[in-house]
Protein backbone atom coordinates (compact mmCIF):
# COMPACT_ATOMS: atom_id res chain seq x y z
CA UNK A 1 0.00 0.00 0.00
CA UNK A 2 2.82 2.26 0.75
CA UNK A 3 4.09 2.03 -2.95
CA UNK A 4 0.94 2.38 -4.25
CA UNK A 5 0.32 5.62 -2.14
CA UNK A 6 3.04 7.34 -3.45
CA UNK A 7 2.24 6.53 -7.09
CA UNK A 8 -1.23 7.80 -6.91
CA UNK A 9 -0.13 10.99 -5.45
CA UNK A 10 1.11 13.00 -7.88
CA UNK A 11 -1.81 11.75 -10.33
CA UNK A 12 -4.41 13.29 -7.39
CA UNK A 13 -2.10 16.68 -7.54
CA UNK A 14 -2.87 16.60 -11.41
CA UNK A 15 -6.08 15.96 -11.28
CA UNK A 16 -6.77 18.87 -8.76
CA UNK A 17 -4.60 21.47 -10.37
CA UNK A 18 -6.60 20.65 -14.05
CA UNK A 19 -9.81 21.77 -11.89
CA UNK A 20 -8.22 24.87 -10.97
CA UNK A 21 -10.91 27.69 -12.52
CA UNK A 22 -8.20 30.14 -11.59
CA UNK A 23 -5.56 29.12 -13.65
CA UNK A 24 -4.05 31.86 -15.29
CA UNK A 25 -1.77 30.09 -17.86
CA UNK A 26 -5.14 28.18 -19.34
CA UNK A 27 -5.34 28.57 -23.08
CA UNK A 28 -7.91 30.37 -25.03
CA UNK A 29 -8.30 30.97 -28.62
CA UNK A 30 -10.58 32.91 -31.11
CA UNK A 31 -13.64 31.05 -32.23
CA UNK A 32 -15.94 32.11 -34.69
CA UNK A 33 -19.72 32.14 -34.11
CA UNK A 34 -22.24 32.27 -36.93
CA UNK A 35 -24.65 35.11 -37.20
CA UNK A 36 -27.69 33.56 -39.42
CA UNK A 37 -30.21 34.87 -41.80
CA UNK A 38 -32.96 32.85 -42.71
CA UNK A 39 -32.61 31.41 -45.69
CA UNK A 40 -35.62 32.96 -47.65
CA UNK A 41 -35.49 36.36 -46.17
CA UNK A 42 -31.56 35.88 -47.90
CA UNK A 43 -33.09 35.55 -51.14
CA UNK A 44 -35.78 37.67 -50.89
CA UNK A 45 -33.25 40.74 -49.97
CA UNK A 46 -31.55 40.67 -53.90
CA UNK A 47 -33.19 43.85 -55.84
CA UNK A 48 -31.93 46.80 -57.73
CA UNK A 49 -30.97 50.13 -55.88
CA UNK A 50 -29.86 53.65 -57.17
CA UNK A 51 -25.97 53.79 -56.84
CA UNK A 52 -23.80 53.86 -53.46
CA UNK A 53 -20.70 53.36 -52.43
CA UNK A 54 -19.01 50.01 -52.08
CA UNK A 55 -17.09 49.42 -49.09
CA UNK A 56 -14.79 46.62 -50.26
CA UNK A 57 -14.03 46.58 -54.15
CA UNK A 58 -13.47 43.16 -55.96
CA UNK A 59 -13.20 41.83 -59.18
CA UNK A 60 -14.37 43.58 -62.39
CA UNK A 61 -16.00 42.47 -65.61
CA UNK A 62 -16.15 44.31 -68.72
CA UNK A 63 -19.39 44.02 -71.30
CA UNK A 64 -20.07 46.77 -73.64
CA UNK A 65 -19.78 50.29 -72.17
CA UNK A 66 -20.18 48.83 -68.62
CA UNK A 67 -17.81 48.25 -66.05
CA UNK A 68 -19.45 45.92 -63.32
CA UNK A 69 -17.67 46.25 -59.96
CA UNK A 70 -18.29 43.22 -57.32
CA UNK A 71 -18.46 45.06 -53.47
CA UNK A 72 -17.16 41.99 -51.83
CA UNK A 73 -19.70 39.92 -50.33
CA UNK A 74 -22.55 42.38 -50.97
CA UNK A 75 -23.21 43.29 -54.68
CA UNK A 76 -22.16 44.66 -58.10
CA UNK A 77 -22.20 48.34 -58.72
CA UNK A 78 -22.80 49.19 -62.71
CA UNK A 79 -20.37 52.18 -64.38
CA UNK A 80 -21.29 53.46 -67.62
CA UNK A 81 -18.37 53.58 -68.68
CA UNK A 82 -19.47 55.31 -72.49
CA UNK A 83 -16.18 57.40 -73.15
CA UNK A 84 -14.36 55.84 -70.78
CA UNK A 85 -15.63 58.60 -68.74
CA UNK A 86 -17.32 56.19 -65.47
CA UNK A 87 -19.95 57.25 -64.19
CA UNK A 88 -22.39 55.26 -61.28
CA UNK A 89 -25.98 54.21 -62.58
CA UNK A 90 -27.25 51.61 -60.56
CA UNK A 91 -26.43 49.09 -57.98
CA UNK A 92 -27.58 45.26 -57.90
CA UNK A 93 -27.83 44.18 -53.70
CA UNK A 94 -26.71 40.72 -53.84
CA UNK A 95 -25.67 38.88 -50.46
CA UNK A 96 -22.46 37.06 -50.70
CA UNK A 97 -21.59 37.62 -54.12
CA UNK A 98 -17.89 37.36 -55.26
CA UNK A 99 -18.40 36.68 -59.07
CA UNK A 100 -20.50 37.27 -62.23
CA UNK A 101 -20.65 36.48 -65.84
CA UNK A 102 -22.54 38.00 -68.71
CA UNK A 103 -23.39 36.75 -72.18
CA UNK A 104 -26.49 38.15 -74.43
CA UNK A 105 -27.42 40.26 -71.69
CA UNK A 106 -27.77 37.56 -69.29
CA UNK A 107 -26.00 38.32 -66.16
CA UNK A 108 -25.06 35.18 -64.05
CA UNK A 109 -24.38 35.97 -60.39
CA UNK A 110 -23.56 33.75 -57.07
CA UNK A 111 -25.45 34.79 -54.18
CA UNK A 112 -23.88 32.29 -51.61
CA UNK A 113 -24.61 28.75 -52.31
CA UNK A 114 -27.58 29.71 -55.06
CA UNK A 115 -26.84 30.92 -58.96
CA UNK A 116 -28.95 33.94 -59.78
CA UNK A 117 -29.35 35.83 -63.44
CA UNK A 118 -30.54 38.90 -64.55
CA UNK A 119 -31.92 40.67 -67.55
CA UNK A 120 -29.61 43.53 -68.34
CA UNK A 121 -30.94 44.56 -71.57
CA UNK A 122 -32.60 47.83 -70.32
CA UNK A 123 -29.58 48.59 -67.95
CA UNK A 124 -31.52 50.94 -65.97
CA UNK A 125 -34.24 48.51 -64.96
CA UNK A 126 -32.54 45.46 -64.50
CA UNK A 127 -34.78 42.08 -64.03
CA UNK A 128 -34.37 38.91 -61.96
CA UNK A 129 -34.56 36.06 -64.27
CA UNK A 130 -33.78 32.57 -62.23
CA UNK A 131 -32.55 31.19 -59.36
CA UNK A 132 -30.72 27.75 -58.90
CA UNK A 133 -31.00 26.55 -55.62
CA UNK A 134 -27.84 25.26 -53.59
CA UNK A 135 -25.50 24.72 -56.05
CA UNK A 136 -22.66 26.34 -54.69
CA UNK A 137 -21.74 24.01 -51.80
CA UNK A 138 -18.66 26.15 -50.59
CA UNK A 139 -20.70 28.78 -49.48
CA UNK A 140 -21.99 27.06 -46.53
CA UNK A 141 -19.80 28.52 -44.43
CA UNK A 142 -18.11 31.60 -46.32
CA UNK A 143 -14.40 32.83 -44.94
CA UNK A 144 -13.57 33.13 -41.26
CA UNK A 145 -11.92 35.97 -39.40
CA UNK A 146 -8.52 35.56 -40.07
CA UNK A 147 -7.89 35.80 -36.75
CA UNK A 148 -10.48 32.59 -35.69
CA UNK A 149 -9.06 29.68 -34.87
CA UNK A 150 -12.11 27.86 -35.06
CA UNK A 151 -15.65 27.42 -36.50
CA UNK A 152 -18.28 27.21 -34.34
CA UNK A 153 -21.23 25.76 -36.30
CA UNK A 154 -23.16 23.63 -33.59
CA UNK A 155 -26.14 25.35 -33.16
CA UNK A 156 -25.99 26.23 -37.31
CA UNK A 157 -28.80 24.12 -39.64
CA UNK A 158 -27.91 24.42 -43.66
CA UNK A 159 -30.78 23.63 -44.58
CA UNK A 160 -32.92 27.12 -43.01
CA UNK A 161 -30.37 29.43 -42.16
CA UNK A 162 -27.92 31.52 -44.42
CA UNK A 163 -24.19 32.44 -42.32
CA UNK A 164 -24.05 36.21 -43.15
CA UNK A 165 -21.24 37.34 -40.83
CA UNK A 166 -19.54 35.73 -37.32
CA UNK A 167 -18.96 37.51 -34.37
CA UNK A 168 -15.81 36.17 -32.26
CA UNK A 169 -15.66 34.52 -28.70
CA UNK A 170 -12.52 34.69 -26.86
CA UNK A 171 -12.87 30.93 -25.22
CA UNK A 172 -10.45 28.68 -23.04
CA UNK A 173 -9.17 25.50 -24.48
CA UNK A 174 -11.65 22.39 -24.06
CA UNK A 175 -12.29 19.16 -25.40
CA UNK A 176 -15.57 20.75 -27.40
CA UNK A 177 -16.50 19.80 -30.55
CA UNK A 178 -16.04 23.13 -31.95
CA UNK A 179 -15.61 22.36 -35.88
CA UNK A 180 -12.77 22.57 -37.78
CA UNK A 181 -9.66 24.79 -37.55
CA UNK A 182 -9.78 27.88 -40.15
CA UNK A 183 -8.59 27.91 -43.07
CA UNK A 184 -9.69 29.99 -46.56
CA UNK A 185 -12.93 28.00 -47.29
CA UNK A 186 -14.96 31.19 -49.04
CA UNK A 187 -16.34 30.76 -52.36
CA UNK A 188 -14.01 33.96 -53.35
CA UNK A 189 -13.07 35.28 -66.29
CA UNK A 190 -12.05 35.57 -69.76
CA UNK A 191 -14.77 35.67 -72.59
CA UNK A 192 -14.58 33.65 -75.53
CA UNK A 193 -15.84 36.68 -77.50
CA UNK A 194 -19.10 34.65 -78.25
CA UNK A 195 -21.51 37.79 -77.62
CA UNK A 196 -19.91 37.64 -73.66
CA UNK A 197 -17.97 39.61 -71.65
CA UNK A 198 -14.41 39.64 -70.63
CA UNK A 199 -13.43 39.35 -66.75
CA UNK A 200 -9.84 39.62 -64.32
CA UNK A 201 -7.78 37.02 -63.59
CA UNK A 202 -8.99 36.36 -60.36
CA UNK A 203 -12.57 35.20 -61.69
CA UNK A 204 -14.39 32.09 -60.25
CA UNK A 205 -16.37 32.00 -63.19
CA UNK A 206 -15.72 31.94 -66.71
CA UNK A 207 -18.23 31.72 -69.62
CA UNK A 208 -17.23 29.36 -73.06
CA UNK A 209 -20.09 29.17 -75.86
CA UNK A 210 -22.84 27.55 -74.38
CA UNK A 211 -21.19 26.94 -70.97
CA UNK A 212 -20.63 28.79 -67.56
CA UNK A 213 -17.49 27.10 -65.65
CA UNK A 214 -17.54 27.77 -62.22
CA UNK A 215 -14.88 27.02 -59.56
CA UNK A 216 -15.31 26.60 -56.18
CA UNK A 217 -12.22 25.16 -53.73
CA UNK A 218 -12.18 21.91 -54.54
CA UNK A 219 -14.64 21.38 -57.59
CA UNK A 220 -15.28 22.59 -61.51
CA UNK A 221 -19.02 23.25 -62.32
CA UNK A 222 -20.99 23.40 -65.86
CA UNK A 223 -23.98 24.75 -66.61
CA UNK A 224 -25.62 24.26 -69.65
CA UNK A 225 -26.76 28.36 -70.50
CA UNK A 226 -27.65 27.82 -73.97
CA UNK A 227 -31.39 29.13 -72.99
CA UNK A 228 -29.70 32.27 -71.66
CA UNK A 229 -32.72 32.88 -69.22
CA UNK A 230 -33.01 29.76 -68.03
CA UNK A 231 -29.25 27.94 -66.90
CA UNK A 232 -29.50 24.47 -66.12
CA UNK A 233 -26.87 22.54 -63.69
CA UNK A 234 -24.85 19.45 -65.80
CA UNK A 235 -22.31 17.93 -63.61
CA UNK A 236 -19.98 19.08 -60.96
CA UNK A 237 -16.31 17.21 -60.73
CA UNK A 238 -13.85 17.32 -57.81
CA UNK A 239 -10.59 18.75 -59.12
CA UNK A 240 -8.07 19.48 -56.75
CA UNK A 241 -7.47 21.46 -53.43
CA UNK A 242 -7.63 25.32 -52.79
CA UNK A 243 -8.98 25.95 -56.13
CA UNK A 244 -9.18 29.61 -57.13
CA UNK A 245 -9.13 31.21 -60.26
CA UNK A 246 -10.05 29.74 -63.75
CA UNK A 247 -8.97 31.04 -67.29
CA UNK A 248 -10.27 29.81 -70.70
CA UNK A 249 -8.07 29.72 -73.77
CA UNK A 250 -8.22 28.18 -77.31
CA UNK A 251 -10.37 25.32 -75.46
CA UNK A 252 -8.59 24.26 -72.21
CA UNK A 253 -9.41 25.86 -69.01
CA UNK A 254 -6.62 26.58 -66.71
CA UNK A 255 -7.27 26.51 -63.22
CA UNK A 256 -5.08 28.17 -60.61
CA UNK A 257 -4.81 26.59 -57.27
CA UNK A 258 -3.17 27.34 -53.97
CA UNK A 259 -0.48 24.71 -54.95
CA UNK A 260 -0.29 24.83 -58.94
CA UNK A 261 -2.33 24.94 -62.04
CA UNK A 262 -4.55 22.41 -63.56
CA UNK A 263 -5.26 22.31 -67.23
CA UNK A 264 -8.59 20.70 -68.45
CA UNK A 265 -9.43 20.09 -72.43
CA UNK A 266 -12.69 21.45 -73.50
CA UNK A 267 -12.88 18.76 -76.56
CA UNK A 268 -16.16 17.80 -75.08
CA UNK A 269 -17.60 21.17 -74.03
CA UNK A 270 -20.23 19.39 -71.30
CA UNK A 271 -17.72 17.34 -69.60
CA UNK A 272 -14.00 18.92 -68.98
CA UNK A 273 -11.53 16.26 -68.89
CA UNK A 274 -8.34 16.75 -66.59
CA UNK A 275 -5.09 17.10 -69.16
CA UNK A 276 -1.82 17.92 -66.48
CA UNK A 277 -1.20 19.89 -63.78
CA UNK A 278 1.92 21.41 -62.63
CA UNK A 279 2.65 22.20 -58.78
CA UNK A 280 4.32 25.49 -56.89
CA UNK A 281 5.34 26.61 -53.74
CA UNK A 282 1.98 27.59 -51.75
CA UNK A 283 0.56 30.41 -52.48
CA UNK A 284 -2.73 32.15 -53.83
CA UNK A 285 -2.41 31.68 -58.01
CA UNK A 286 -4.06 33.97 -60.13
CA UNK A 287 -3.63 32.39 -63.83
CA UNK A 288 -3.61 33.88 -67.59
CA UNK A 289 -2.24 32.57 -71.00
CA UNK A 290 -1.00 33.68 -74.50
CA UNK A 291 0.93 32.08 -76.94
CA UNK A 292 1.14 28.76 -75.58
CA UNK A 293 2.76 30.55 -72.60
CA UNK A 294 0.91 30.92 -68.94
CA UNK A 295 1.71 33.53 -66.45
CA UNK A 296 0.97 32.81 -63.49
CA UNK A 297 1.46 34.92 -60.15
CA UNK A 298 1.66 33.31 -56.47
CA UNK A 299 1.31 35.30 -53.45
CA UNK A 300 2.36 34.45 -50.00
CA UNK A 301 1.44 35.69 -46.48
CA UNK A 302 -1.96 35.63 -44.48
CA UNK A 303 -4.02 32.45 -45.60
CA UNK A 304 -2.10 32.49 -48.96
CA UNK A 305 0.43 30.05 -47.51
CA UNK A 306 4.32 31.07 -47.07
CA UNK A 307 5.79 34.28 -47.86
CA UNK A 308 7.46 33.55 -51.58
CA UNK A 309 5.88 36.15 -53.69
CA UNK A 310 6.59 35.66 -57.41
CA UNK A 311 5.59 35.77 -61.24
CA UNK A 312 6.27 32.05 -63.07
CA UNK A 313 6.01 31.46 -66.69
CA UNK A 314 5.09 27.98 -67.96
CA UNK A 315 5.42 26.50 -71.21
CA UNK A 316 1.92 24.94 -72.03
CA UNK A 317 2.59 23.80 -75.56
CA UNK A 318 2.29 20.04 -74.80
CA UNK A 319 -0.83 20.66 -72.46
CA UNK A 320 0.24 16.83 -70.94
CA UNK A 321 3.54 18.09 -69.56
CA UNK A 322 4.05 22.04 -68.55
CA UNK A 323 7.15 23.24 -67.99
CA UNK A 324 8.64 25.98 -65.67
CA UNK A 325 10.40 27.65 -67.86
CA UNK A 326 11.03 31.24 -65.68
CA UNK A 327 10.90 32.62 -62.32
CA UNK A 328 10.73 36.56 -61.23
CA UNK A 329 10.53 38.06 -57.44
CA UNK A 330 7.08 40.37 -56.65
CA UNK A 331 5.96 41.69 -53.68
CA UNK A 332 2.86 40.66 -52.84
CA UNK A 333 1.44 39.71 -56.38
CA UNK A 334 -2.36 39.82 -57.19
CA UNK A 335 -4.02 39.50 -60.84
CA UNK A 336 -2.42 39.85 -64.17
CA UNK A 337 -3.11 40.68 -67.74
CA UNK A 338 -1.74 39.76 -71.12
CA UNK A 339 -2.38 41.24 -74.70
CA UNK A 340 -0.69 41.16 -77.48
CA UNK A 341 3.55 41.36 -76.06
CA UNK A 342 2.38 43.26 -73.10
CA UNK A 343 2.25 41.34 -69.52
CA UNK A 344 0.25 43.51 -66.74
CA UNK A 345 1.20 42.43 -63.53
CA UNK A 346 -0.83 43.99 -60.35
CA UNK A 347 1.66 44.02 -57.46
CA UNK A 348 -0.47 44.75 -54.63
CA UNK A 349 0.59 47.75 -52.84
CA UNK A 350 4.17 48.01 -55.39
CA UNK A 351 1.83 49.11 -58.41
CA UNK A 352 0.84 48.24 -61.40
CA UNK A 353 4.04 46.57 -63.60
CA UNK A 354 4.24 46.50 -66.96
CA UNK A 355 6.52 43.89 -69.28
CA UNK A 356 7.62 43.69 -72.46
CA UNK A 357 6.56 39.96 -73.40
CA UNK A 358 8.11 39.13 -77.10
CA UNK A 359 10.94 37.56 -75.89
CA UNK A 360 9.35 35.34 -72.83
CA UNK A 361 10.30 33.52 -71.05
CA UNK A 362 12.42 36.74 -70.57
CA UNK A 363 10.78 39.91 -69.24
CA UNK A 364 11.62 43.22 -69.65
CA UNK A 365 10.02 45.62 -67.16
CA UNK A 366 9.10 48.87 -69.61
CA UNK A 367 7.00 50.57 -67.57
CA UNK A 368 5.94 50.94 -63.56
CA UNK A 369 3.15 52.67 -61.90
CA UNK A 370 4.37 52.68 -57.88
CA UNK A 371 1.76 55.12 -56.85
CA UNK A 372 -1.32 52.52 -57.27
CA UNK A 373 -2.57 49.64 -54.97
CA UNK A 374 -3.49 47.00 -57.99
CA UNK A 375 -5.76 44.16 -57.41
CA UNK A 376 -6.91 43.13 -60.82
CA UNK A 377 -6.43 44.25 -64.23
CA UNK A 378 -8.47 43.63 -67.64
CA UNK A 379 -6.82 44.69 -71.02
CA UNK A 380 -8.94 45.04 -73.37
CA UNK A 381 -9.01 46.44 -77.41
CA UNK A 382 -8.66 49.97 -76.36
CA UNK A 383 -7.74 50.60 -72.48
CA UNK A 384 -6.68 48.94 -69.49
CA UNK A 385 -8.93 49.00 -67.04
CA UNK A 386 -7.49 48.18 -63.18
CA UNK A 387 -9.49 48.42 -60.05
CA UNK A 388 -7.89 48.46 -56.57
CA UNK A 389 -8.67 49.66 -53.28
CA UNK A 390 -12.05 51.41 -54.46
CA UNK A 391 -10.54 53.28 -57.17
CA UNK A 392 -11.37 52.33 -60.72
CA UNK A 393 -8.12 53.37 -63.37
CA UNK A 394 -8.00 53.43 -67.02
CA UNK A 395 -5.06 53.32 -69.28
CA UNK A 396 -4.27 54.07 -72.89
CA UNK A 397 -1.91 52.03 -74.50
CA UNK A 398 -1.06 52.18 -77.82
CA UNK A 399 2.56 53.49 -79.80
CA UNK A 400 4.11 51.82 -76.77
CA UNK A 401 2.76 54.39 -73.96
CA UNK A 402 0.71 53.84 -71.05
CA UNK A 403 -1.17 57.10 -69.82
CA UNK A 404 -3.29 57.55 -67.65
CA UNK A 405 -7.15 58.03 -68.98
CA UNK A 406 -9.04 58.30 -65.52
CA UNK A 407 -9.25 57.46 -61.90
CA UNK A 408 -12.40 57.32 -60.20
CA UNK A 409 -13.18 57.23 -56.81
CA UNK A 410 -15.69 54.45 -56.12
CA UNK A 411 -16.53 55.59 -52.53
């Protein structure tokens, strides 16, 4: 007994110093709580306003004269951009929205985990056309507070309630069943010049003759929107992990990932069939392509992964087996642009940079706009248009100069 005494001692010291409430070194940790909408007062709240400010600018998209400018998580606001002179005419209110594409003046739209389109023929009285129901599975639970550690979802049901926001508990460290650690899990487009539009590099979504391709984190999407009014879900096909961006070219579809680029042949429009892929260092990727040639820009920091920040160029002549041909140091890298020899690169809070592509993989750096905070950029026939940080810039660039057309304030 006298052995066994002394070996149950310590164990009883444990045991009462774990039920210390006062213990000052116990560890606590951000966790994120869910603040709920139902889900049909969601829906119901999409509708057309005059024009406001937008708090958080995102990506853009380019159809006709209009600029359409997502406000992250909240809406589009519409530019007339006739001119190139922007001006503000209307704003579309749609919750959780990241992404849009347009074709025949159809206007496809995620509003969380439903697909919503619009009739934008008379500009100034735009029209609801359809919804599709719970199609977009990552926006179930849209992107934490960075500074969460976890996810909270126990008292959350799917099936009636919409996650608009979270609000964040400062709690000490349990054995609860909290959910999962964060991590980016938010839902965050080039035309084919078939009567569509022409988005950034950063787009989710990405229209191709009779098909919308969506991407969502892990999975590629097609609808079927040959009725324009009237898009119809085909198939959905898991494709890899952190999936962000998707570009369409000369029928493949790159896809840019947080740990390389996936291409996917279009041979069969309906049914995209994986080709290669070719991995990086972690990082956010942002993809475009000319010329057999993809550009491709990976960020580090935050939830992007590591802090390598850098431009690659791949050789995607043999779309079975891309090669790295070219590396180049950024800052803090977001989209990118190619026409023609001229590479756009948006460098975050370093500017807008401009290469000199005929020679690629080697890039000359002609031109450099410090003074800008770039986020995405669209070249098209005439101007470049770049949006960052609420301010919407236009370039000229022909006879080898870039000016600067206008700057407007989106606040």
């Amino acid at each position: 007994m006298k052995n066994l005494s002394f070996l149950l001692f310590p164990v009883m010291i444990l045991f009462l110093l774990s039920c210390d409430k006062g213990d000052d070194t116990a560890e606590t940790y951000q966790v994120a709580v869910p603040v709920t909408l139902s889900v049909a007062d969601f829906r119901a709240s999409v509708r057309l306003e005059e024009p406001k400010e937008i708090e958080q600018s995102g990506k853009i998209y380019v159809y006709e004269d209009f600029i359409f400018i997502n406000d992250n998580m909240k809406g589009i606001l519409v530019v007339d951009n006739s001119n190139y002179h922007p001006e503000k005419i209307k704003y579309i209110n749609i919750p959780q929205n990241t992404d849009i594409a347009i074709k025949g003046n159809v206007l496809y739209a995620n509003s969380g985990r439903d697909l919503v389109t619009f009739d934008i023929s008379d500009i100034h009285d735009i029209e609801i056309l359809e919804r599709l129901e719970n199609v977009f599975h990552d926006h179930l639970y849209p992107e934490l507070p960075a500074s969460a550690a976890y996810l909270d979802f126990k008292n959350y049901n799917y099936e009636k309630e919409v996650i608009v926001g979270y609000t964040l508990e400062t709690r000490e460290k349990t054995n609860e069943e909290l959910g999962w650690i964060n991590e980016d899990i938010a839902f965050n487009s080039a035309g084919d010049g078939t009567n569509s539009g022409t988005g950034g590099s950063m787009a989710r979504f990405n229209i191709g003759g009779d098909f919308l391709y969506t991407v969502g984190k892990s999975d590629l999407q097609v609808f079927d929107i040959s009725n324009l009014s009237n898009p119809q879900k085909l198939n959905s096909h898991y494709v890899g992990w952190q999936i962000e961006t998707i570009f369409n070219k000369e029928g493949y579809l790159y896809l840019g990932s947080a740990a390389g680029m996936f291409i996917y042949s279009l041979e069969d429009p309906a049914a995209p069939a994986y080709m290669s892929e070719i991995t990086h260092v972690l990082g956010c990727d942002p993809v475009v392509v000319a010329n057999d040639i993809a550009y491709v820009t990976i960020r580090g920091g935050n939830l992007c992964g590591q802090n390598l920040n850098q431009l690659e160029v791949i050789d995607v002549s043999d779309k079975t087996n891309p090669q790295l041909l070219q590396v180049y140091e950024m800052d803090g890298p977001y989209g990118l642009g190619v026409r023609e020899n001229k590479l756009f690169v948006c460098d975050g809070s370093s500017g807008l940079k401009i290469y000199d592509a005929t020679n690629t993989p080697t890039l000359v750096l002609e031109d450099h706009f410090p003074d800008v905070n770039a986020y995405d950029v669209i070249p098209t026939e005439n101007v470049l248009v770049l949006i960052g940080e609420n301010i919407l810039r236009q370039y000229s660039y022909k006879n080898n100069e870039i000016n600067l057309i206008s700057s407007y304030d989106l606040n």
